[in-house]
C-alpha atoms as a PDB file:
ATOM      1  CA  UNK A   1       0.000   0.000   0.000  1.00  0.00           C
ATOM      2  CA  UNK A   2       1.430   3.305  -1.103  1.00  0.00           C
ATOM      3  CA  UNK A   3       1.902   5.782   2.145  1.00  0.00           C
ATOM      4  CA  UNK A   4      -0.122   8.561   1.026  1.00  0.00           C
ATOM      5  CA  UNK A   5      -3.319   6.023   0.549  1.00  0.00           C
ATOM      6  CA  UNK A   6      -2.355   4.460   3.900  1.00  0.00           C
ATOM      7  CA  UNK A   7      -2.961   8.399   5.671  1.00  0.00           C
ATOM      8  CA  UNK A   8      -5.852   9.218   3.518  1.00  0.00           C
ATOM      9  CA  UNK A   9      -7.470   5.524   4.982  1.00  0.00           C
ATOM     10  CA  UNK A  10      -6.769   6.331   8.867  1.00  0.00           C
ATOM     11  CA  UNK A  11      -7.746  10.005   8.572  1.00  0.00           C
ATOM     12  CA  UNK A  12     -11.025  11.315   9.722  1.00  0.00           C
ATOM     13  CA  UNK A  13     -11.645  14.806   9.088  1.00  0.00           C
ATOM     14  CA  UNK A  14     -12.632  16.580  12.112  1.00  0.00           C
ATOM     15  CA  UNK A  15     -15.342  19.210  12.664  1.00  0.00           C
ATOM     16  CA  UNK A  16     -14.639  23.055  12.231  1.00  0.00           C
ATOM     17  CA  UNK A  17     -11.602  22.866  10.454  1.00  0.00           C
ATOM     18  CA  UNK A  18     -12.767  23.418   7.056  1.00  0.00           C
ATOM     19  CA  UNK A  19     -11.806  27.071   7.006  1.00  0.00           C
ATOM     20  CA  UNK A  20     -10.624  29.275   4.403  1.00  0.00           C
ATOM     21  CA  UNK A  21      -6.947  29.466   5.999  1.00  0.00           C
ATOM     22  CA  UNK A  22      -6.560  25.909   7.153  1.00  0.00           C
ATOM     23  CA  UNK A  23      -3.243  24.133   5.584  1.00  0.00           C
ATOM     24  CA  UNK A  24      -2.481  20.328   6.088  1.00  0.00           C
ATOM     25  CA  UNK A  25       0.204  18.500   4.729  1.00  0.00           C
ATOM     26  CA  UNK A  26       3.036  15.780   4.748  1.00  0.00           C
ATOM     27  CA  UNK A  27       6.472  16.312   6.108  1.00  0.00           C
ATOM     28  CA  UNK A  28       9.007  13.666   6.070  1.00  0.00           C
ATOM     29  CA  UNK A  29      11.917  13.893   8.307  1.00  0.00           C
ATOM     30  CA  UNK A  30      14.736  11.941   6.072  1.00  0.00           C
ATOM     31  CA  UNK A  31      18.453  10.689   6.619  1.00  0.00           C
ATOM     32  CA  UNK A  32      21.083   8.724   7.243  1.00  0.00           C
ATOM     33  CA  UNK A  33      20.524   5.966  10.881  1.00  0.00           C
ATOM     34  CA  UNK A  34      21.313   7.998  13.963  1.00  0.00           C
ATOM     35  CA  UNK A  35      20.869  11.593  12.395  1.00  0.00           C
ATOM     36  CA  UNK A  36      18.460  12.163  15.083  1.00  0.00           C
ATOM     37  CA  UNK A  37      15.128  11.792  12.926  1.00  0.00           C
ATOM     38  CA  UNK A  38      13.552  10.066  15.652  1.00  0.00           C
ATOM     39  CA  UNK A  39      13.853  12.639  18.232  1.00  0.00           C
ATOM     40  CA  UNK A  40      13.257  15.582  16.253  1.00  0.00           C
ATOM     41  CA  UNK A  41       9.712  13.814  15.509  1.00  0.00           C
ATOM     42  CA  UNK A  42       9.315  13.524  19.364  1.00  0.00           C
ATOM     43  CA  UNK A  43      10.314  17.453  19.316  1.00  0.00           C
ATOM     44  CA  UNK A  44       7.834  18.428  16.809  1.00  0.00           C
ATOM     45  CA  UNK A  45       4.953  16.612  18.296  1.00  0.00           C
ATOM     46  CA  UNK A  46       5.662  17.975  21.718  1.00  0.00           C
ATOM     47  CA  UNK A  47       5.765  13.931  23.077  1.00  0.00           C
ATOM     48  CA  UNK A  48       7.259  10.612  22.468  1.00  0.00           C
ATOM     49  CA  UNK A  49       6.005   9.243  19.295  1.00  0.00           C
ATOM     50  CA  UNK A  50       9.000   7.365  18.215  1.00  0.00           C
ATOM     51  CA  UNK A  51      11.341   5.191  19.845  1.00  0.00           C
ATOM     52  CA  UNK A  52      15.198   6.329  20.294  1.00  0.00           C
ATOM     53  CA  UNK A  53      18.394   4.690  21.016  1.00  0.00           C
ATOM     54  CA  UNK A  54      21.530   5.873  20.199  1.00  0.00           C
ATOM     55  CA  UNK A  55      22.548   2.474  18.029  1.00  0.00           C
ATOM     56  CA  UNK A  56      21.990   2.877  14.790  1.00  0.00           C
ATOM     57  CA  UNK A  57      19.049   1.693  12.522  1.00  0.00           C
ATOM     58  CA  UNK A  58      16.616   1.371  15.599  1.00  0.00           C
ATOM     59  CA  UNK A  59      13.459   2.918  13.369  1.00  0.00           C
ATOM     60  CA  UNK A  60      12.201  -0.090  10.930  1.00  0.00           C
ATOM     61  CA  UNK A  61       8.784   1.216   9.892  1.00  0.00           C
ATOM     62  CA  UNK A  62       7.352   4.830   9.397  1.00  0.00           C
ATOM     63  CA  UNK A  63       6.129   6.347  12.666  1.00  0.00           C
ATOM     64  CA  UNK A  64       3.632   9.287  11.750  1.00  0.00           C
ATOM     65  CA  UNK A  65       3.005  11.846  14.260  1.00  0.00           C
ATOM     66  CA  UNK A  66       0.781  15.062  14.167  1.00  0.00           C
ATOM     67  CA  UNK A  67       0.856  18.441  15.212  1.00  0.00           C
ATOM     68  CA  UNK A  68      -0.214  21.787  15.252  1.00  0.00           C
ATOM     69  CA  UNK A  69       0.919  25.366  14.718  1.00  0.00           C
ATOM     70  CA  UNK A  70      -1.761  27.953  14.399  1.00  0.00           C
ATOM     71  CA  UNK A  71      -3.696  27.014  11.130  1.00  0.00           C
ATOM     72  CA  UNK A  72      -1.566  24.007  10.231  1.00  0.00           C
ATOM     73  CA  UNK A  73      -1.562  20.830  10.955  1.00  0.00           C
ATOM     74  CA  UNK A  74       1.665  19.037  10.302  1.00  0.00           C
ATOM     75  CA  UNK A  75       1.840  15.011   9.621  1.00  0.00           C
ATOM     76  CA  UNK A  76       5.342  14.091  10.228  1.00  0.00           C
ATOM     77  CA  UNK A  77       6.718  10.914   9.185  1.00  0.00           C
ATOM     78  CA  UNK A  78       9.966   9.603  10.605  1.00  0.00           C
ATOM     79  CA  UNK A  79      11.292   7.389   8.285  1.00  0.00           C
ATOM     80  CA  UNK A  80      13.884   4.690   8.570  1.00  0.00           C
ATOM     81  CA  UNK A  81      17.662   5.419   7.807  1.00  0.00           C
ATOM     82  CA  UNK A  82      18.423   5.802   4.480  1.00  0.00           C
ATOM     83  CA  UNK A  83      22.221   3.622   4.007  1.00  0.00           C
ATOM     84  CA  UNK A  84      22.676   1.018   1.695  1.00  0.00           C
ATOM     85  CA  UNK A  85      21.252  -1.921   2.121  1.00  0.00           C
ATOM     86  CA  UNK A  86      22.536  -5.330   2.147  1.00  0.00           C
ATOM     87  CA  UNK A  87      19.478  -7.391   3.797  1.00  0.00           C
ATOM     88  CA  UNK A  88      15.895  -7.949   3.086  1.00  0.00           C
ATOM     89  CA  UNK A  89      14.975  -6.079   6.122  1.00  0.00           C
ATOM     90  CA  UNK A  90      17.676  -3.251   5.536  1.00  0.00           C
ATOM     91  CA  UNK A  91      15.847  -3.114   2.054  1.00  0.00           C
ATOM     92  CA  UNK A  92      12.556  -2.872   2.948  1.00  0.00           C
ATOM     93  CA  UNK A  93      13.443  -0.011   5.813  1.00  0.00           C
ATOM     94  CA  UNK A  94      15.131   1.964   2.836  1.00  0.00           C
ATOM     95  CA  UNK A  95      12.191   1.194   0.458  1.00  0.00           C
ATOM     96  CA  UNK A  96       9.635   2.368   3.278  1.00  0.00           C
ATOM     97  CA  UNK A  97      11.962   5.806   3.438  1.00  0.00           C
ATOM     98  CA  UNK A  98      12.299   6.534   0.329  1.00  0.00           C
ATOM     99  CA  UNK A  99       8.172   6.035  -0.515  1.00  0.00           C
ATOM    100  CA  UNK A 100       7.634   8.592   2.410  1.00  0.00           C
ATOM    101  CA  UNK A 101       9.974  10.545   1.182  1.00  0.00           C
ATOM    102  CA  UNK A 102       8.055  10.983  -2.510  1.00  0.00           C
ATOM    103  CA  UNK A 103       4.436  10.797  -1.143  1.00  0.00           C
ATOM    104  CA  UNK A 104       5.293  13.857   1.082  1.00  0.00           C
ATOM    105  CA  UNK A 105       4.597  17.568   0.935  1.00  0.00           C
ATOM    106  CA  UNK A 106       7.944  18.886   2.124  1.00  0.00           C
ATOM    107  CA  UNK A 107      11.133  17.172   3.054  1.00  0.00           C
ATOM    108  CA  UNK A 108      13.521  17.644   5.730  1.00  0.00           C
ATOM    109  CA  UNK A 109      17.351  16.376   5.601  1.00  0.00           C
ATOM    110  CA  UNK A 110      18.473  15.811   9.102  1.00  0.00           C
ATOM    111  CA  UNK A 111      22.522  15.528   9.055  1.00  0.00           C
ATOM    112  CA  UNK A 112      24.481  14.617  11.830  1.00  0.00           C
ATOM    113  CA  UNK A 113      26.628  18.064  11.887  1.00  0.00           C
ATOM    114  CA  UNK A 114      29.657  15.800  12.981  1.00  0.00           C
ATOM    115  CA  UNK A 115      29.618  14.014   9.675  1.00  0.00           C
ATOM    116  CA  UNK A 116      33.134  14.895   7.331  1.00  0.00           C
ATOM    117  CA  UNK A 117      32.462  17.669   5.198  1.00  0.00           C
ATOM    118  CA  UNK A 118      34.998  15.598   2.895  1.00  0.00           C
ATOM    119  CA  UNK A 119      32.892  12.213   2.274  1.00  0.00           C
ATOM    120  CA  UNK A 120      31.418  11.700  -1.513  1.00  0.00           C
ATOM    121  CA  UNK A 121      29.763   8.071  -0.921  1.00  0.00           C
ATOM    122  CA  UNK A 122      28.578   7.833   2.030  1.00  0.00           C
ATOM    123  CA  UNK A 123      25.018   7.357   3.089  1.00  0.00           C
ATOM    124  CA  UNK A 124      24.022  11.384   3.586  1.00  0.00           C
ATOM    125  CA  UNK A 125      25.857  11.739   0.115  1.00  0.00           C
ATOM    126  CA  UNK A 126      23.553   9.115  -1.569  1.00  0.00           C
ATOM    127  CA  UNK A 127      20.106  10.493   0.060  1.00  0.00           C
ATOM    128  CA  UNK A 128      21.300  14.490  -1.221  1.00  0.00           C
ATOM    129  CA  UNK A 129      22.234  12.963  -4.520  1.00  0.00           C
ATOM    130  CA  UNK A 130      18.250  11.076  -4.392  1.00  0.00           C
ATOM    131  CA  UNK A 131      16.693  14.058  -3.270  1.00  0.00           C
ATOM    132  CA  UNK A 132      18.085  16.525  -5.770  1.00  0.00           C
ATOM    133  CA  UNK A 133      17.364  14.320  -8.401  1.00  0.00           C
ATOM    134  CA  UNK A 134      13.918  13.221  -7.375  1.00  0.00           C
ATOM    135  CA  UNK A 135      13.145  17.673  -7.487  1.00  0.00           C
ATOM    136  CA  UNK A 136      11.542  17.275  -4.039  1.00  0.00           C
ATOM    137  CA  UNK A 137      10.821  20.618  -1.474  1.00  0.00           C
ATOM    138  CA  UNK A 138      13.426  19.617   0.307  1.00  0.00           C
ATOM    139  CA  UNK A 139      15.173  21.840   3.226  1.00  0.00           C
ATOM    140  CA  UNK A 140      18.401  20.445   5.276  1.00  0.00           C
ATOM    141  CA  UNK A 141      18.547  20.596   9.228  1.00  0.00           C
ATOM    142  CA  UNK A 142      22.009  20.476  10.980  1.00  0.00           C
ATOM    143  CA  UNK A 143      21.410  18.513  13.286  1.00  0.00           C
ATOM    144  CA  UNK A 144      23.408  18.325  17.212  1.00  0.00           C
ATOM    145  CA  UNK A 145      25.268  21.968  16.443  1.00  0.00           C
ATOM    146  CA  UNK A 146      26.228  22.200  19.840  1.00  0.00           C
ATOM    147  CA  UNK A 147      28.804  19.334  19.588  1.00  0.00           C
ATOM    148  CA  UNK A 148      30.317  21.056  16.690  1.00  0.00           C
ATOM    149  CA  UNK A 149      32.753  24.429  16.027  1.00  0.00           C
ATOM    150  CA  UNK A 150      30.659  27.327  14.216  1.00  0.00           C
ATOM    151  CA  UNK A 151      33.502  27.228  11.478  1.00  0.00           C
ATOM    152  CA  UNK A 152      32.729  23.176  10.698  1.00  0.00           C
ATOM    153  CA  UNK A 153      29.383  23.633  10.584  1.00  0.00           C
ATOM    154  CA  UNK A 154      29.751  26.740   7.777  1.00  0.00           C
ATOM    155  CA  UNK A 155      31.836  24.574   5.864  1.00  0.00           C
ATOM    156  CA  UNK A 156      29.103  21.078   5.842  1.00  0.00           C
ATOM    157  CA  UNK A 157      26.793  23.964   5.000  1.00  0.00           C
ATOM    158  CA  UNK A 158      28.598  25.032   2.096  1.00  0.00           C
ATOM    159  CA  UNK A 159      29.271  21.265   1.177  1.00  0.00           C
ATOM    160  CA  UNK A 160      25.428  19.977   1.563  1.00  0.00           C
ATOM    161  CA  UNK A 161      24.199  23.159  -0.500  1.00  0.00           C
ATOM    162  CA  UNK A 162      26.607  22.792  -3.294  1.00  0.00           C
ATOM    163  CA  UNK A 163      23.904  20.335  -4.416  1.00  0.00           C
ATOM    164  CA  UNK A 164      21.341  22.600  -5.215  1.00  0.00           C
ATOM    165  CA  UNK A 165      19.012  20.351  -3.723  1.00  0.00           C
ATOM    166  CA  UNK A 166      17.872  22.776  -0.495  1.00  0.00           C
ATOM    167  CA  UNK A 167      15.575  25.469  -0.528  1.00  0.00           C
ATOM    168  CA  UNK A 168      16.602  26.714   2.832  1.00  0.00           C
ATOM    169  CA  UNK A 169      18.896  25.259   5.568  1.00  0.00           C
ATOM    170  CA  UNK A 170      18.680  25.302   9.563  1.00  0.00           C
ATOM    171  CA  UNK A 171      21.151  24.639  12.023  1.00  0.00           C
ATOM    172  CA  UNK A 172      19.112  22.968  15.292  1.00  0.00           C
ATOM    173  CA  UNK A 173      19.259  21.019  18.050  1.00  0.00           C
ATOM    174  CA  UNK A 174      16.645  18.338  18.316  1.00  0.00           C
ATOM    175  CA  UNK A 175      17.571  17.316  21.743  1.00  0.00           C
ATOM    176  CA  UNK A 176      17.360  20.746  23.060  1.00  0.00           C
ATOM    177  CA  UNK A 177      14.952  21.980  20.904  1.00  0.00           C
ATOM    178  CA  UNK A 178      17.136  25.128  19.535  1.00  0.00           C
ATOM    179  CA  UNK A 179      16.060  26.182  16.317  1.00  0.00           C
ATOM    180  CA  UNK A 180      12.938  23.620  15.985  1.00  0.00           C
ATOM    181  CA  UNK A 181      10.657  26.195  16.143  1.00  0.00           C
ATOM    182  CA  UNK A 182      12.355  28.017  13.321  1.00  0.00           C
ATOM    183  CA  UNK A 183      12.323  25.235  11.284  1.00  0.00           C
ATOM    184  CA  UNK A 184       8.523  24.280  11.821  1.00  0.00           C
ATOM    185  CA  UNK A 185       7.634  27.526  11.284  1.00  0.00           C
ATOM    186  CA  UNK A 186       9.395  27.735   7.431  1.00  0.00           C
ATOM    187  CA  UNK A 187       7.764  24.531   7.163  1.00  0.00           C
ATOM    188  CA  UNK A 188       4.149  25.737   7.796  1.00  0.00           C
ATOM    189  CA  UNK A 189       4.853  27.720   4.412  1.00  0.00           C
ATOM    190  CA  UNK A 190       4.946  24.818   2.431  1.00  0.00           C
ATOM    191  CA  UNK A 191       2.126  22.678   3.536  1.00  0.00           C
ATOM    192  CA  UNK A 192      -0.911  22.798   0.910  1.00  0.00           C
ATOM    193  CA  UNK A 193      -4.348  24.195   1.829  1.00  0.00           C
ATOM    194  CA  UNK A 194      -7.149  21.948   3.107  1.00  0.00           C
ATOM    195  CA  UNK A 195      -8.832  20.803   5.855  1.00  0.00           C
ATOM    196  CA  UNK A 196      -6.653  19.179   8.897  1.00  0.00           C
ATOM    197  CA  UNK A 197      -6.847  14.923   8.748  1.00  0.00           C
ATOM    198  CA  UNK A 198      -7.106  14.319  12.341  1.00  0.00           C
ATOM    199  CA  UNK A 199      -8.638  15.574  15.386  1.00  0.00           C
ATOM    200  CA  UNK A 200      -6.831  18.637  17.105  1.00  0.00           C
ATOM    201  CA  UNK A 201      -5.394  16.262  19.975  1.00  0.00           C
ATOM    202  CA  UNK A 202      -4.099  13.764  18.419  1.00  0.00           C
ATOM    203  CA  UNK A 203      -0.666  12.965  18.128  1.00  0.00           C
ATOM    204  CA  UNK A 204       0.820   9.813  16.656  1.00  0.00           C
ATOM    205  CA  UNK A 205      -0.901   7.535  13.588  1.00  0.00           C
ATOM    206  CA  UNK A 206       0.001   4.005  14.827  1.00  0.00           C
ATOM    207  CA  UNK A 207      -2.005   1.371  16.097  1.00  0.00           C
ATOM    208  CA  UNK A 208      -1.651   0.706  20.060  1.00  0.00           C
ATOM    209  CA  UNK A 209      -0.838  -3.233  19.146  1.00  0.00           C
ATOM    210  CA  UNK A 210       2.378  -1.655  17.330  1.00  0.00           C
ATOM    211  CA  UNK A 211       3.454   1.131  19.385  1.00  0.00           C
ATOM    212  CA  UNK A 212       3.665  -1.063  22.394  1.00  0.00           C
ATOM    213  CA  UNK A 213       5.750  -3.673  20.620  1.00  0.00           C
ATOM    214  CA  UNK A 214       8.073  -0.758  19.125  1.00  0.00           C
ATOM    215  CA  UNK A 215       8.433   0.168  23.151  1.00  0.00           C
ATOM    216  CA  UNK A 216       9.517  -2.833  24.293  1.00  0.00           C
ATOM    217  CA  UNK A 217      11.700  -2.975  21.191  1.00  0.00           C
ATOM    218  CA  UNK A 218      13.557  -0.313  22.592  1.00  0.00           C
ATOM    219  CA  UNK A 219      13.787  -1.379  25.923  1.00  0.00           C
ATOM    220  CA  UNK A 220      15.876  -4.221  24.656  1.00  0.00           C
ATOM    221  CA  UNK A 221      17.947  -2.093  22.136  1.00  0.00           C
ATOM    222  CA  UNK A 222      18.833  -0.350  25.068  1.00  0.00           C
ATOM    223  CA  UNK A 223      20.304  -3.632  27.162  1.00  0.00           C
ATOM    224  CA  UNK A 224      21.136  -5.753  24.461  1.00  0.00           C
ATOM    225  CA  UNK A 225      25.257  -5.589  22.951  1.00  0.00           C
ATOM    226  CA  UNK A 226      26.567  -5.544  19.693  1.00  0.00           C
ATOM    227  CA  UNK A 227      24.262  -7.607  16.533  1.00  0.00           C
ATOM    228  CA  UNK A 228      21.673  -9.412  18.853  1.00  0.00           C
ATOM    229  CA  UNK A 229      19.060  -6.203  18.524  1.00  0.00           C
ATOM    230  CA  UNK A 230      19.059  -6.406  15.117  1.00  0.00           C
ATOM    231  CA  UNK A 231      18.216 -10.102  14.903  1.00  0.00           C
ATOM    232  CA  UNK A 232      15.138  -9.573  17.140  1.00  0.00           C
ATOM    233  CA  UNK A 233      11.678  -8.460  16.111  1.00  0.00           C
ATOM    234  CA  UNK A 234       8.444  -7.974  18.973  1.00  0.00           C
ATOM    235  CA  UNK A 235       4.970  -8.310  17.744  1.00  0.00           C
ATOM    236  CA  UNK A 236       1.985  -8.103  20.089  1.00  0.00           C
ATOM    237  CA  UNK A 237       0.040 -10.681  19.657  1.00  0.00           C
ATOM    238  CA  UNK A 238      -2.640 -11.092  22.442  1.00  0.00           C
ATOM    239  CA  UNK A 239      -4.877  -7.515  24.046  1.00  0.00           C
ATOM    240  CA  UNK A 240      -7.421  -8.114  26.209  1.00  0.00           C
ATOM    241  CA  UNK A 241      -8.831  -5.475  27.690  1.00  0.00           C
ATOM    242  CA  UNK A 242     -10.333  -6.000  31.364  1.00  0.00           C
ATOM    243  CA  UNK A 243     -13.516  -5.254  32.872  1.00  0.00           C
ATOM    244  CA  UNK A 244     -11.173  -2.653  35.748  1.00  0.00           C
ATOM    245  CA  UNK A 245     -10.111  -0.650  32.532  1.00  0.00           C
ATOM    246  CA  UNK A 246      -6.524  -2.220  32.745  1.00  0.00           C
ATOM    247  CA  UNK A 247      -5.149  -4.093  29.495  1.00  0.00           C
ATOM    248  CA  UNK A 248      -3.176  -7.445  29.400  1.00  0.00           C
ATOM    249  CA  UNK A 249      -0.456  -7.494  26.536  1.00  0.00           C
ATOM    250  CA  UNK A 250       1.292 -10.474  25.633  1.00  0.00           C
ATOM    251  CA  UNK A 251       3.850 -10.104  23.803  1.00  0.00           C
ATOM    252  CA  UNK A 252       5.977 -12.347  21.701  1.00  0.00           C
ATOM    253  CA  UNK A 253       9.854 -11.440  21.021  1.00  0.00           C
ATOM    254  CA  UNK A 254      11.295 -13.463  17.623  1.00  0.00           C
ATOM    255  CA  UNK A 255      15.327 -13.869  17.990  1.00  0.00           C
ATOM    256  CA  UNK A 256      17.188 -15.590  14.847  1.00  0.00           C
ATOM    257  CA  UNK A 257      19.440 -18.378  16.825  1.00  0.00           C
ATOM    258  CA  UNK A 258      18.623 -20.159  20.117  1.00  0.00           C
ATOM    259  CA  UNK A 259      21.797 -18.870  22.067  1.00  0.00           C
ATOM    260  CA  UNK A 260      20.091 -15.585  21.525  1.00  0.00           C
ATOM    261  CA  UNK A 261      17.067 -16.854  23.464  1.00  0.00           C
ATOM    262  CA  UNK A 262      19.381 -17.020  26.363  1.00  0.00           C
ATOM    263  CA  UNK A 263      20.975 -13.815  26.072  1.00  0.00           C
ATOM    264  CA  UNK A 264      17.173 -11.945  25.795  1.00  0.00           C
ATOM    265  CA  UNK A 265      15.827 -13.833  28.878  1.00  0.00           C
ATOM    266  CA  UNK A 266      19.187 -13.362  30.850  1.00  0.00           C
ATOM    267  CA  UNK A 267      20.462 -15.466  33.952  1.00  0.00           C
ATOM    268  CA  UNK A 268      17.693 -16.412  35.754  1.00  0.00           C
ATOM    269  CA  UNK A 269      15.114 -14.137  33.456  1.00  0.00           C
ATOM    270  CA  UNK A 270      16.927 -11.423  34.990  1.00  0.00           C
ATOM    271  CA  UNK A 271      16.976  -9.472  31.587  1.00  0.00           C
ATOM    272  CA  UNK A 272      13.430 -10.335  30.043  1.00  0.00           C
ATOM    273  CA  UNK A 273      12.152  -9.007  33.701  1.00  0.00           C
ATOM    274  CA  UNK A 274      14.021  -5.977  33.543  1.00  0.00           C
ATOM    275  CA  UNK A 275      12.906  -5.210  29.655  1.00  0.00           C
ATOM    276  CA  UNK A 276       9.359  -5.971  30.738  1.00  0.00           C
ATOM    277  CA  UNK A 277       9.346  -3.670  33.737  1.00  0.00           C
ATOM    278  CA  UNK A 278      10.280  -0.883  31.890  1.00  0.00           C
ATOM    279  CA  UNK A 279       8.431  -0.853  29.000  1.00  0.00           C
ATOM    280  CA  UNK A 280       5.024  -1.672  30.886  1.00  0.00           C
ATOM    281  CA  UNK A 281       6.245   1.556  32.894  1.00  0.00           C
ATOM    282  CA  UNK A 282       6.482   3.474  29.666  1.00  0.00           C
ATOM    283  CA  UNK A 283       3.164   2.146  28.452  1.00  0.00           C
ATOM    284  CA  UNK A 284       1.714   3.025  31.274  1.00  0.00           C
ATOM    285  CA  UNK A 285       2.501   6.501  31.629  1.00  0.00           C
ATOM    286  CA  UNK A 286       1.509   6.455  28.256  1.00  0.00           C
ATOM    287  CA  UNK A 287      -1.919   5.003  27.983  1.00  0.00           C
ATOM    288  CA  UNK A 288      -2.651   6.231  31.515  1.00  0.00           C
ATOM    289  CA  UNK A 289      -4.152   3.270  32.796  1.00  0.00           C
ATOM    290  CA  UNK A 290      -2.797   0.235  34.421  1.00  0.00           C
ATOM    291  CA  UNK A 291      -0.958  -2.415  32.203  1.00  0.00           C
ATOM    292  CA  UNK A 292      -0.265  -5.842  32.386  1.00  0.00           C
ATOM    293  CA  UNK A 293       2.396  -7.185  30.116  1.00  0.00           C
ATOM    294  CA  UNK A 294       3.573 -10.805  29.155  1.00  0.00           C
ATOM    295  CA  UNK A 295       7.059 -11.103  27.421  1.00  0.00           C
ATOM    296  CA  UNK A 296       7.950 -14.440  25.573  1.00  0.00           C
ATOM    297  CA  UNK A 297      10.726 -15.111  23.578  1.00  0.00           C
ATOM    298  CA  UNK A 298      10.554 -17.557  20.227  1.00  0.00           C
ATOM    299  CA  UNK A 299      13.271 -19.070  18.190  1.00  0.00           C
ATOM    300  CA  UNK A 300      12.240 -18.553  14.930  1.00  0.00           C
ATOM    301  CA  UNK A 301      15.569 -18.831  12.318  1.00  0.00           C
ATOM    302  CA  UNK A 302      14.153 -17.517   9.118  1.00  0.00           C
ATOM    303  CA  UNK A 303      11.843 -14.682  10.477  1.00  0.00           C
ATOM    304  CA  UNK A 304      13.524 -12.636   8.638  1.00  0.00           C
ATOM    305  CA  UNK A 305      12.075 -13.799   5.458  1.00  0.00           C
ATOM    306  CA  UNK A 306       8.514 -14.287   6.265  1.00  0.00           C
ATOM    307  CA  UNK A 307       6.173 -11.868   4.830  1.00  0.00           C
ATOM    308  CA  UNK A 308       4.064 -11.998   7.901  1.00  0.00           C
ATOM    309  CA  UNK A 309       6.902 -10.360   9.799  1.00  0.00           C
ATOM    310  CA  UNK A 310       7.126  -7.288   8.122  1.00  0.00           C
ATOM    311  CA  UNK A 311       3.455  -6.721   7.479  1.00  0.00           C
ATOM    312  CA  UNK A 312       3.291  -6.813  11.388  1.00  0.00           C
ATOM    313  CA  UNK A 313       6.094  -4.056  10.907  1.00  0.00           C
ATOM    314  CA  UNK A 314       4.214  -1.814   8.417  1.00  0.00           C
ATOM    315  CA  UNK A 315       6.806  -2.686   5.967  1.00  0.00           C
ATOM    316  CA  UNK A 316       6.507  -3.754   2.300  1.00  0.00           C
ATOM    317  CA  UNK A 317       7.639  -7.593   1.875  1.00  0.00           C
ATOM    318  CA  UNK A 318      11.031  -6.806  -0.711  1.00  0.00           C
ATOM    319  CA  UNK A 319      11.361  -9.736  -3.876  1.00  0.00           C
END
């Protein structure tokens, strides 16, 4: 399913915002893994939408959050990490970014401002080269300028624009939120006119089966080493609501190889239990009602060739 069909399928266009000045629109945050896409989403929004660790590709499918400014409403799409691929799942994450990139209104290039200004092939070359060639409204954000000298930062600049890819370009911080509101506002400029999608409080466009697998995802991103978190998927696969207004989740988390079995549950289920406290803290705070969750962990070798695993991911099965 293309992505724009996929919005235009979950929207439902709210009351009273029909008016003459109302603008709606697309805006895809783009980039290489570990640009900080992911948190400037979470920036934007105003909340967590999107899961962040600081390995790299941790963001498989497109997370769409929404948010307002005045008149506007923005839908921002945080795409996976653009890089070149060399497995079906790393191809289907660059397929996913690249379709939100061309279904979108606008277009924002988040660069890691530590990046070498020097560097002709690597993976922030390849997405300026796509992008200028694809004729996109397209804007870069230098990204993290406050672990970087004034002087570098001119010079990637001058490097990234030499493209002629950019119609404007921002230096921010998406941690700290410098220059965010700079960069929204520009943005607001380039959304179309229409009505607004979605209702004035809501947030994020993801069903509540996948956002609380993508948190517990995290959790274990953040206390697994090395390969194993990229040989893992999490898929919710039982929701039961309760008659006290608290939710049972069961969970099931896929791993490649049985030693990795042992390595998620930990000595004595030390780690599972610590991965499951967390993220049914998270949801919690979240959802704002009480949460009972139910980790289990699968050996299932060739998961990452089964259709049914990236459908679960909102990800396009690659030939």
């Amino acid at each position: 399913m293309r992505f724009r069909t996929a919005i235009d399928d979950m929207a439902q266009e709210p009351e009273g915002r029909t008016r003459a000045d109302a603008r709606c629109g697309v805006v895809a945050l783009v980039g290489a893994p570990n640009a900080g896409k992911s948190t400037l989403l979470n920036a934007f929004v105003g909340t967590k939408v999107s899961i962040v660790t600081p390995k790299v590709q941790t963001t498989r499918a497109r997370v769409i959050g929404v948010a307002v400014e005045g008149c506007a409403q923005f839908i921002f799409v945080d795409t996976p990490g653009i890089f070149f691929p060399r497995r079906r799942l790393e191809r289907a994450m660059v397929d996913a970014a690249w379709s939100g990139a061309h279904d979108a209104d606008a277009v924002v290039l988040l660069v890691d401002s530590r990046r070498p200004t020097d560097t002709d092939d690597d993976d922030t070359a390849r997405v300026v080269r796509g992008l200028a060639e694809a004729d996109l409204t397209t804007v870069l954000a230098l990204n993290k300028i406050d672990l970087v000298e004034k002087s570098k930062l001119l010079a990637l600049s001058g490097a990234l624009n030499g493209s002629g890819a950019f119609r404007e370009t921002f230096m921010i911080s998406a941690l700290s939120g410098d220059g965010v509101g700079d960069l929204r506002n520009f943005l607001t400029g380039t959304l179309p006119e229409g009505p607004w999608l979605y209702p004035e409080d809501q947030v994020a466009v993801m069903p509540m089966r996948l956002l609380a697998a993508e948190t517990t995802r995290e959790k274990l991103f953040m206390q697994l080493h090395q390969e194993l978190p990229y040989h893992l998927t999490v898929e919710t696969e039982g929701w039961e609501e309760r008659p006290d207004g608290s939710v049972k989740i069961d969970q099931m988390i896929y791993v490649s190889r049985n030693t990795h079995k042992g390595i998620v549950l930990g000595k004595g289920g030390k780690l599972i239990k610590s991965v499951g406290s967390a993220s049914r803290i998270e949801l919690e705070n979240a959802m704002q009602r009480r949460v009972h969750l139910f980790l289990h962990v699968k050996v299932r070798e060739g998961w990452l060739d089964e259709p049914a695993r990236y459908q679960e991911m909102g990800l396009e099965f690659p030939n």
